[in-house]
Protein backbone atom coordinates (compact mmCIF):
# COMPACT_ATOMS: atom_id res chain seq x y z
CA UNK A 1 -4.05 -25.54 -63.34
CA UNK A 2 -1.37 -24.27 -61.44
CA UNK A 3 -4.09 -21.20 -60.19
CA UNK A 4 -6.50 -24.19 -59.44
CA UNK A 5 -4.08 -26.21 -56.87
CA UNK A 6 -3.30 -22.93 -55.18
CA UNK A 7 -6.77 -22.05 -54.47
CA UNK A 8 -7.62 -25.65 -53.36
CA UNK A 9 -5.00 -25.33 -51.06
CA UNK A 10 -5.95 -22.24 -49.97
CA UNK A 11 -9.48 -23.29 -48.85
CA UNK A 12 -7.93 -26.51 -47.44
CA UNK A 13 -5.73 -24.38 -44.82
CA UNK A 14 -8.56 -21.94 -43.96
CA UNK A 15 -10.60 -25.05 -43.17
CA UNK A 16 -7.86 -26.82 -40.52
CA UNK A 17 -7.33 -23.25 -39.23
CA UNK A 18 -11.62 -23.15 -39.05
CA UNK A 19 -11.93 -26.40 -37.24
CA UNK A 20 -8.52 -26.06 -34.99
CA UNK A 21 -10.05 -22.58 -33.69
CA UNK A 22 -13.67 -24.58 -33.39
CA UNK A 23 -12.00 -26.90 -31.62
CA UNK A 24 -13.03 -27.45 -27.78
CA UNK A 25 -10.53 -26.58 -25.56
CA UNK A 26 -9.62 -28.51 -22.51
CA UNK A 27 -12.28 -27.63 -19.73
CA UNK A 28 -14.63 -27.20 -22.16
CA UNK A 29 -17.63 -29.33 -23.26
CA UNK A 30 -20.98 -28.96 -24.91
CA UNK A 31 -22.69 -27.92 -22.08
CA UNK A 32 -19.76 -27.24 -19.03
CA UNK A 33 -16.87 -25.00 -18.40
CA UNK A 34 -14.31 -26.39 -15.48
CA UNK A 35 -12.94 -23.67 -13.57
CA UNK A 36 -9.98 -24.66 -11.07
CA UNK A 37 -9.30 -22.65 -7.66
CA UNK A 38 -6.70 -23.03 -4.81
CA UNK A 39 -7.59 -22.00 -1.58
CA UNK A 40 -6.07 -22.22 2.23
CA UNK A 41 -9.04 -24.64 3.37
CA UNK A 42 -7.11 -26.00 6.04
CA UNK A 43 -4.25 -23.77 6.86
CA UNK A 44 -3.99 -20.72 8.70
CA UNK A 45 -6.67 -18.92 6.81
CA UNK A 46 -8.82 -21.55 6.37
CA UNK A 47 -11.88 -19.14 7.32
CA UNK A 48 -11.52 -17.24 4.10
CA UNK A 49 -10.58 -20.32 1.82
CA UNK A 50 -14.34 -21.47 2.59
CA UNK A 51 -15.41 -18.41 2.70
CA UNK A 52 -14.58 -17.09 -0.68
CA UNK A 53 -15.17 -19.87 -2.78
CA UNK A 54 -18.42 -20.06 -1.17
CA UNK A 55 -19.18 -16.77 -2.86
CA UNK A 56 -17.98 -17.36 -5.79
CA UNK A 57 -20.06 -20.52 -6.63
CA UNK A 58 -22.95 -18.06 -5.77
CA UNK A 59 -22.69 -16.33 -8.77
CA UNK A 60 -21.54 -19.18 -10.52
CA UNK A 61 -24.94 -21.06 -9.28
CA UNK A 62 -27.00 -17.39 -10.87
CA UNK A 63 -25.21 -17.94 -13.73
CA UNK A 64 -26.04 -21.59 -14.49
CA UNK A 65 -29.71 -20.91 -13.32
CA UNK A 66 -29.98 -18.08 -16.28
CA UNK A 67 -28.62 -20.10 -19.14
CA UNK A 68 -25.07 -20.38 -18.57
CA UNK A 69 -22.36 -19.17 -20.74
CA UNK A 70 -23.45 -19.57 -24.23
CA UNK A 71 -26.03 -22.22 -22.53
CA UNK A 72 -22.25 -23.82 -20.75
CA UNK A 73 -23.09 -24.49 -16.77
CA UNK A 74 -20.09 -23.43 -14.99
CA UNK A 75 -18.25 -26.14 -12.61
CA UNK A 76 -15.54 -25.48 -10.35
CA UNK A 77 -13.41 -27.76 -8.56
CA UNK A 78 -11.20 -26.13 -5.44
CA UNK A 79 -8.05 -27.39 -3.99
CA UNK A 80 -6.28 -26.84 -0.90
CA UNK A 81 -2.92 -25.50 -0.82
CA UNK A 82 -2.87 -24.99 3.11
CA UNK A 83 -1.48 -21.51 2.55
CA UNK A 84 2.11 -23.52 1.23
CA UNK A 85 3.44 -22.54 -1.86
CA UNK A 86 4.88 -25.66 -2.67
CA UNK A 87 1.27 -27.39 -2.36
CA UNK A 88 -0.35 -24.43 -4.45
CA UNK A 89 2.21 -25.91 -7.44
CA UNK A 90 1.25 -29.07 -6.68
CA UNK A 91 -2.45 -28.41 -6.54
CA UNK A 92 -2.11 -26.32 -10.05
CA UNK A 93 -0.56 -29.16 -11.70
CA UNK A 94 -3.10 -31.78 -10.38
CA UNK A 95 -6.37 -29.08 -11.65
CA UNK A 96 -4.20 -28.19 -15.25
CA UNK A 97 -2.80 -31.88 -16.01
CA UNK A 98 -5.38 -34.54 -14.52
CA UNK A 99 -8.65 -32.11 -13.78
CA UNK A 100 -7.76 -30.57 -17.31
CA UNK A 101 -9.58 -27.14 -16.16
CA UNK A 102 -9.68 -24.10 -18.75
CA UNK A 103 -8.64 -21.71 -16.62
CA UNK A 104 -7.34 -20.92 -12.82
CA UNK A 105 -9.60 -18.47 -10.59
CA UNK A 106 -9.05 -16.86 -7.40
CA UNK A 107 -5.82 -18.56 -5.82
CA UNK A 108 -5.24 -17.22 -2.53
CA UNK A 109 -2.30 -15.74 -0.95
CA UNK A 110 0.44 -14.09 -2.46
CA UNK A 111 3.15 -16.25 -2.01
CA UNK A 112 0.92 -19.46 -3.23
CA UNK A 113 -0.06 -17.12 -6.55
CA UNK A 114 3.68 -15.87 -7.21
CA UNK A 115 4.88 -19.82 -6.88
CA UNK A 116 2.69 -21.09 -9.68
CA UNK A 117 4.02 -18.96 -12.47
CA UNK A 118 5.92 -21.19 -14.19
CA UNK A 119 3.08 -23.88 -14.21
CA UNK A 120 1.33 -20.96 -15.66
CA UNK A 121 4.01 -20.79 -18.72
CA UNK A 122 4.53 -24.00 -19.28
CA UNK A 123 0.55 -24.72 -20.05
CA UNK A 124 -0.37 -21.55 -20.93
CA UNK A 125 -3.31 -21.38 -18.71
CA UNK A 126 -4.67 -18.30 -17.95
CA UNK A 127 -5.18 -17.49 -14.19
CA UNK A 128 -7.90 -14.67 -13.45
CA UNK A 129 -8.71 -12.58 -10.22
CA UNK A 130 -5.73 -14.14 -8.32
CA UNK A 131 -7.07 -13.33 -4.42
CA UNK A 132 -4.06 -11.47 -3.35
CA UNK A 133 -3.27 -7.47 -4.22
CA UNK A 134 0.34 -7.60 -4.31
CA UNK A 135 0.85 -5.21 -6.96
CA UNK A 136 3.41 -7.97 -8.79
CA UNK A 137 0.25 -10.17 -9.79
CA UNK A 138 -0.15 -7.50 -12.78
CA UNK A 139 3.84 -6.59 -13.81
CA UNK A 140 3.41 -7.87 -17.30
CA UNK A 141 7.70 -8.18 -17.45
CA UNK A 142 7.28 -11.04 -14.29
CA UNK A 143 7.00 -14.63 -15.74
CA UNK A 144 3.64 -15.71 -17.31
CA UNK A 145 2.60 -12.06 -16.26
CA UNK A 146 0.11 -12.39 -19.53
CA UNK A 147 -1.68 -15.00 -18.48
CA UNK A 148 -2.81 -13.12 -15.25
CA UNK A 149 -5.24 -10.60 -14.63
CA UNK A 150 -5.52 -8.85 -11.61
CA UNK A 151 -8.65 -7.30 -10.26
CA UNK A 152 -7.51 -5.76 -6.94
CA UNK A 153 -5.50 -2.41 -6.10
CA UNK A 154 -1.75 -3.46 -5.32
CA UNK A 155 -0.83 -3.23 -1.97
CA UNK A 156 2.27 -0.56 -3.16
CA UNK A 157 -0.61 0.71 -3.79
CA UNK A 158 -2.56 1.31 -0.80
CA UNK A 159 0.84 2.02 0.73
CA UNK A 160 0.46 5.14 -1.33
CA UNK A 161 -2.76 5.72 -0.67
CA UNK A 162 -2.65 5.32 3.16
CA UNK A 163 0.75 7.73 3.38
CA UNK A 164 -1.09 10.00 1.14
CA UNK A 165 -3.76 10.66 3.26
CA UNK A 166 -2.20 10.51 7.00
CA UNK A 167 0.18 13.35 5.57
CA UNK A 168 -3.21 15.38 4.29
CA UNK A 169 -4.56 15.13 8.19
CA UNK A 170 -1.13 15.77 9.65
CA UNK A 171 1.84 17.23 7.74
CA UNK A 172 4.18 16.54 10.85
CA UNK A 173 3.05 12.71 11.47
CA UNK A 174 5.45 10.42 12.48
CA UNK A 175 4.50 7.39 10.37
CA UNK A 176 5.39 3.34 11.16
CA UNK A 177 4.30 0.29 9.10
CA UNK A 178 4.40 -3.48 10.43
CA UNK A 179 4.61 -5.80 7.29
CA UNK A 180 4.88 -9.51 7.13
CA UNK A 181 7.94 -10.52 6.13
CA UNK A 182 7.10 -12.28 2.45
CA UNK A 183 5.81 -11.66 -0.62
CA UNK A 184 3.18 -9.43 1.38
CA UNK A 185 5.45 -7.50 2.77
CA UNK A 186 7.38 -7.05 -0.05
CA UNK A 187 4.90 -5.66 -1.76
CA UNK A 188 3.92 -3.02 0.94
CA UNK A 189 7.17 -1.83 1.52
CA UNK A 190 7.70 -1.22 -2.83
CA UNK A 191 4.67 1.40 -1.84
CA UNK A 192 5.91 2.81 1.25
CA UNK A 193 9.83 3.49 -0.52
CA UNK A 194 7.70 5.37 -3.59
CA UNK A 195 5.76 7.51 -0.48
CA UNK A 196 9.10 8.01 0.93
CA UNK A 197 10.75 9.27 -2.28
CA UNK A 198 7.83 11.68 -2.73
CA UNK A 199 7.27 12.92 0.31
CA UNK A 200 10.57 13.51 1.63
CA UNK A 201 9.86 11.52 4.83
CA UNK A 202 11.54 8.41 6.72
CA UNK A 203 8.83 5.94 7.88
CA UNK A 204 10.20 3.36 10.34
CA UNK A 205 9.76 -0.22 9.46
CA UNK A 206 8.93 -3.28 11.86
CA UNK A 207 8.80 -6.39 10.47
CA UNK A 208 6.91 -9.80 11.84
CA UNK A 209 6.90 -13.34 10.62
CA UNK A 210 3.88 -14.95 9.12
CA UNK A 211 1.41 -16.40 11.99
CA UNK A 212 3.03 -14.59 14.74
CA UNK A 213 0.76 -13.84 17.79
CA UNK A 214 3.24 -11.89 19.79
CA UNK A 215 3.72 -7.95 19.00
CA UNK A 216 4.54 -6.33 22.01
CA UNK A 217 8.50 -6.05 20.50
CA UNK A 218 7.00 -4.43 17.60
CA UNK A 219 4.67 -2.23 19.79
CA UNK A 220 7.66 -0.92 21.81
CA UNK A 221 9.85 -0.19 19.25
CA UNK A 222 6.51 1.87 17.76
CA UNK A 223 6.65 3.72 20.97
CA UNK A 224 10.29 4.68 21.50
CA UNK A 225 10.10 6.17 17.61
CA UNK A 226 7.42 8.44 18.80
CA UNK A 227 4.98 6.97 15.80
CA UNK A 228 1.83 9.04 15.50
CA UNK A 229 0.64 6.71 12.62
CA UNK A 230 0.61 2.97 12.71
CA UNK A 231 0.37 1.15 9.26
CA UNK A 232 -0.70 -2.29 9.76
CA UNK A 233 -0.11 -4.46 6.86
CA UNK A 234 -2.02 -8.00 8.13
CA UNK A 235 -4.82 -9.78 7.81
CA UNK A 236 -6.98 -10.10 10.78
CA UNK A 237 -5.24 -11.59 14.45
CA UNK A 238 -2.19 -8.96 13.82
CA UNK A 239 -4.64 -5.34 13.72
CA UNK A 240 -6.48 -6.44 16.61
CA UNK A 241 -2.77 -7.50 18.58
CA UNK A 242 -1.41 -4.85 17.80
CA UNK A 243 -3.88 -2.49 18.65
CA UNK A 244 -4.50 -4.44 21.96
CA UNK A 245 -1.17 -4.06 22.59
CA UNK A 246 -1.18 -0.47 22.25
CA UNK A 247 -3.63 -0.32 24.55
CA UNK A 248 -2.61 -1.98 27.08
CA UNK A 249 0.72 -0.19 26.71
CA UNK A 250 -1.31 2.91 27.30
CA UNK A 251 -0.33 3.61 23.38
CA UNK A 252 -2.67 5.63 21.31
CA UNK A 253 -1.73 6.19 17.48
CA UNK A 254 -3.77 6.42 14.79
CA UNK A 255 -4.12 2.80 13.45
CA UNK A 256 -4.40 2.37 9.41
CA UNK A 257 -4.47 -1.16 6.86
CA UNK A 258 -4.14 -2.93 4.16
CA UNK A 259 -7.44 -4.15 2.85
CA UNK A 260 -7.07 -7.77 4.09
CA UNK A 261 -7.39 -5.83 7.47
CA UNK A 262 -11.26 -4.97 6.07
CA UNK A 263 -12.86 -8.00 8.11
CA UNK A 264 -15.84 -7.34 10.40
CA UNK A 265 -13.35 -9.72 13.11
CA UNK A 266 -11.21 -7.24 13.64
CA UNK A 267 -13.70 -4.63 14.55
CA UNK A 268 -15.06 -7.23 17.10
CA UNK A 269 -12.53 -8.44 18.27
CA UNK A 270 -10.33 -5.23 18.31
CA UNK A 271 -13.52 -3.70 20.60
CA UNK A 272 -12.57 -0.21 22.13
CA UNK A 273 -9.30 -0.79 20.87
CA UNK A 274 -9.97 -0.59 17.25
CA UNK A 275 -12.60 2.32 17.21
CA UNK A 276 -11.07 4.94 14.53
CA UNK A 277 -9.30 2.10 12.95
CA UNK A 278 -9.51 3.02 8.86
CA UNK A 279 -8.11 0.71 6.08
CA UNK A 280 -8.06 0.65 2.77
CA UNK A 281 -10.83 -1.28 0.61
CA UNK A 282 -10.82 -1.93 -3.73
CA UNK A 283 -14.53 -2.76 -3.91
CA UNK A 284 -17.92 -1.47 -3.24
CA UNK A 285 -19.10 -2.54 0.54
CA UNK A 286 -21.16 -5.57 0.87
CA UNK A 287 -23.81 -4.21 3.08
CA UNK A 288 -24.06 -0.62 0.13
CA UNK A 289 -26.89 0.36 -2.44
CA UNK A 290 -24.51 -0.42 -4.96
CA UNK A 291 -26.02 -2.90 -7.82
CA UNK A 292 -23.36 -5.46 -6.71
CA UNK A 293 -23.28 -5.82 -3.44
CA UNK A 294 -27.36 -5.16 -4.00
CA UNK A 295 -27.64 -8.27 -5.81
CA UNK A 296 -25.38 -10.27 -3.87
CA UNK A 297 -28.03 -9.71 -0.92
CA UNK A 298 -30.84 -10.61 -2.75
CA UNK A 299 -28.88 -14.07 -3.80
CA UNK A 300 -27.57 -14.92 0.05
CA UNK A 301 -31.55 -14.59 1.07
CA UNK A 302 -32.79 -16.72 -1.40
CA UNK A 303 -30.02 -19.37 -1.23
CA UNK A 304 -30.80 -19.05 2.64
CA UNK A 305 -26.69 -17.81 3.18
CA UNK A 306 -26.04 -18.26 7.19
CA UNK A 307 -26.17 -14.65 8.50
CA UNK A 308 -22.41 -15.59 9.65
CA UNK A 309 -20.68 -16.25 6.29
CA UNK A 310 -22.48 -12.83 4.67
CA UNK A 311 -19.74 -10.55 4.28
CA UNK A 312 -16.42 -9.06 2.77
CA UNK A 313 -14.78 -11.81 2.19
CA UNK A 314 -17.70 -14.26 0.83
CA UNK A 315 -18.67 -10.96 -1.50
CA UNK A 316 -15.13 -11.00 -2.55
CA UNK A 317 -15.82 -14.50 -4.03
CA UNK A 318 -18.78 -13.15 -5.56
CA UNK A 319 -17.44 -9.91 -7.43
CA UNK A 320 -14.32 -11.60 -8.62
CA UNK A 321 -16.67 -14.02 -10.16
CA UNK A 322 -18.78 -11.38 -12.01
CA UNK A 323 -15.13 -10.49 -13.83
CA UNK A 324 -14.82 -14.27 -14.77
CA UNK A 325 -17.82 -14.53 -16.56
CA UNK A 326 -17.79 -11.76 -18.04
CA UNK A 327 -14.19 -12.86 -19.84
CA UNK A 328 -16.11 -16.26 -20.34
CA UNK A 329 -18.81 -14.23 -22.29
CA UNK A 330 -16.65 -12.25 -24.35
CA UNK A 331 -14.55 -15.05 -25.56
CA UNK A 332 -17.78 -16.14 -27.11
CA UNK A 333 -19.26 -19.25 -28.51
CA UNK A 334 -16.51 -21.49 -28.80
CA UNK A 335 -13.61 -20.19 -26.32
CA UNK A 336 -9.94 -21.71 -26.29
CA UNK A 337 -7.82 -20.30 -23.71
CA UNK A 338 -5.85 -17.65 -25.95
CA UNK A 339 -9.85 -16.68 -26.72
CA UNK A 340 -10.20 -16.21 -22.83
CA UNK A 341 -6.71 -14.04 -22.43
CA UNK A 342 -8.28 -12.07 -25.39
CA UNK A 343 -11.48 -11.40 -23.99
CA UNK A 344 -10.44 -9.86 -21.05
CA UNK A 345 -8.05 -7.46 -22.52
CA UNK A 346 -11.48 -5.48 -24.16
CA UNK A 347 -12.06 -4.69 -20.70
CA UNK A 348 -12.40 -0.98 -20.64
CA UNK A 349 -13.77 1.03 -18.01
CA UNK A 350 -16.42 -2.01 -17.74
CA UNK A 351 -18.76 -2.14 -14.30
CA UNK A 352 -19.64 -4.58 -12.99
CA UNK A 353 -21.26 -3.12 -10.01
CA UNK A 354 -18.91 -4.85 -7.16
CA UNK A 355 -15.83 -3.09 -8.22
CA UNK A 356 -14.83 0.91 -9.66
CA UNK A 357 -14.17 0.68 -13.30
CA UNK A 358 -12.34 -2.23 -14.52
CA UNK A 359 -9.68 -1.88 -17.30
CA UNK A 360 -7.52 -4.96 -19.08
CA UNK A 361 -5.84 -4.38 -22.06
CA UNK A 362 -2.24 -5.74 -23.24
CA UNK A 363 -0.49 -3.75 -22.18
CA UNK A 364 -2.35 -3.42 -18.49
CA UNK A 365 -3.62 -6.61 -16.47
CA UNK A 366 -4.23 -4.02 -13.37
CA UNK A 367 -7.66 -3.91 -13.29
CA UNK A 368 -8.56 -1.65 -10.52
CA UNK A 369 -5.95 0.59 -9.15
CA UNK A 370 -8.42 3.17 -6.82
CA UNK A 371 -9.07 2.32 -3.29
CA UNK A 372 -11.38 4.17 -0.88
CA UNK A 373 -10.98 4.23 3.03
CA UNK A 374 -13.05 2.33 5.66
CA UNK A 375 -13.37 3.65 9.10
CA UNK A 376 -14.44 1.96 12.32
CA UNK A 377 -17.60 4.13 13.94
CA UNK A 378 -18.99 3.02 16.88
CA UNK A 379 -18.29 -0.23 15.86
CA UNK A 380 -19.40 -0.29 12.40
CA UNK A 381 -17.27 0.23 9.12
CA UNK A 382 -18.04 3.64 7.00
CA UNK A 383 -17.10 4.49 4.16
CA UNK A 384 -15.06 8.13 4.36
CA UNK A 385 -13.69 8.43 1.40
CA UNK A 386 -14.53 8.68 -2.73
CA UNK A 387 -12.31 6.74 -4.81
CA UNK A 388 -8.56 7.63 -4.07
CA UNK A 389 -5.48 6.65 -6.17
């Protein structure tokens, strides 16, 4: 008898835990998945808040034209967070609480991504390919730092990279770096102390405020330290200042980035002053043979993509989209959020065809830590490295 109860209660509890684990998930219906992003679509980079999203729901639109997810269209809904960290918590409360997404994708900036961890906690909601590669997105010990998977190199880590190699050309280079002072910057200068320690070598440090248009204090202060190597850690108006500035100041270093320096504005708009400018990049080029980029090419032609928005940064959309679904995929039929977390941690070594190698596992949300270097020749970005790390 007493045998009997035990087994009936037995087969009752498997059957809750059955049906709570069958159980849709918020975001989740029969036949759609709600994805929520935060972008700058209005702020200072509002170019690559439209831009990247815009890439994204390229693949996202493949996707749903093949079937789905487990025959689940994919839907995303994108909010503006003006490049403010207070509005990105805002705007992740609004998608988790009243949207009810399953996941967030792609917020931009680092600052905006760093200020939503604790809404990150608090709903457990995972938050995948956050479009920012300060190297803190993956530090598992930072708050909700499992919920978060990273899919670019760190900028400490480029900082390595980038010290690495002007020291290979020139042993006796006089290196400078000019970081924005935030989160960014931060996250730069964590690389640039490690290439300091190993190397032996002081590199001066010039610091700017976010949005600034004037450098020539900067510039000077570059010149009276003798700098052979200039270090630019911006996005797109600071390279081409500075190295305007430099030129006009009759001031001719060798000029390295960060990979949000990778933008085919800067090489316009730098002109004569940017030729031999090289940065750092964590993905496959757009315009390459690769199967990525490849693909992405054949989509922006048949979608009819305006020649203007084909690029980096829309192809940034794209391949962080490719490592989405494929977590969506793995975490099968009927995914819950834990499902989703997971899923991505089985990553190992996977390709997707955009990026090198991609590895998640729990005890590593780093994805890719390998960058290769981009040149400007005659105009034109080349690839002149193999993966570095």
């Amino acid at each position: 008898m007493v045998m009997n109860q035990l087994l009936v209660i037995a087969l009752f509890t498997t059957l809750i835990m059955t049906q709570n684990d069958n159980k849709l998930s918020p975001g989740i219906t029969d036949g759609e998945i709600l994805i929520g992003n935060i972008q700058d679509l209005s702020g200072p980079l509002k170019e690559l808040g439209f831009l990247i999203p815009a890439g994204s729901q390229l693949y996202f639109d493949y996707v749903n034209e093949n079937g789905g997810v487990h025959g689940r269209k994919i839907r995303m809904i994108t909010e503006d967070h003006q490049y403010n960290p207070q509005k990105a918590v805002v705007a992740a409360k609004k998608l988790i609480e009243k949207d009810q997404v399953f996941s967030l994708y792609n917020v931009i900036g680092t600052s905006p991504a760093e200020a939503i961890r604790s809404v990150l906690e608090e709903s457990g909601v995972p938050l995948v390919a956050p479009a920012t590669m300060s190297g803190t997105m993956s530090d598992l010990s930072r708050q909700a730092g499992d919920l978060i998977f990273h899919t670019d190199a760190g900028y400490d880590v480029q900082s390595n990279v980038l010290v690495n190699y002007i020291l290979e050309q020139n042993a006796n280079a006089k290196i400078g770096v000019v970081y924005q002072d935030d989160d960014y910057g931060a996250n730069v200068l964590k690389g640039i102390a490690e290439a300091e320690e190993r190397h032996g070598i002081t590199i001066q440090k010039e610091a700017y405020q976010r949005g600034a248009a004037d450098f020539q204090g900067q510039t000077m202060n570059l010149v009276r330290g003798k700098i052979t190597d200039v270090i630019i850690a911006g996005i797109v108006r600071e390279p081409v200042t500075i190295m305007k500035t430099a030129q006009a100041m009759k001031y001719s270093p060798r000029f390295f980035g960060h990979a949000p320096t990778v933008d085919a504005r800067v090489t316009l708009m730098a002109g004569e002053a940017g030729e031999g400018y090289t940065a750092c990049y964590f993905a496959f080029l757009w315009d390459s043979d690769e199967p990525g980029p490849t693909l992405y090419r054949k989509l922006c032609e048949k979608a009819d993509i305006p020649k203007e928005m084909v690029g980096i940064y829309n192809f940034y959309g794209f391949a962080t989209a490719q490592v989405l679904v494929e977590g969506l995929e793995r975490a099968g039929k009927s995914p819950t959020r834990k499902k989703l977390v997971k899923a991505l941690e089985t990553l190992n070594k996977w390709e997707s065809g955009s990026y090198p190698p991609i590895t998640f596992n729990p005890n590593d949300h780093a994805g890719v830590e390998k960058v290769m270097l981009l040149q400007v020749q005659d105009g034109k970005q080349v690839a002149i490295t193999g993966w570095l790390e």
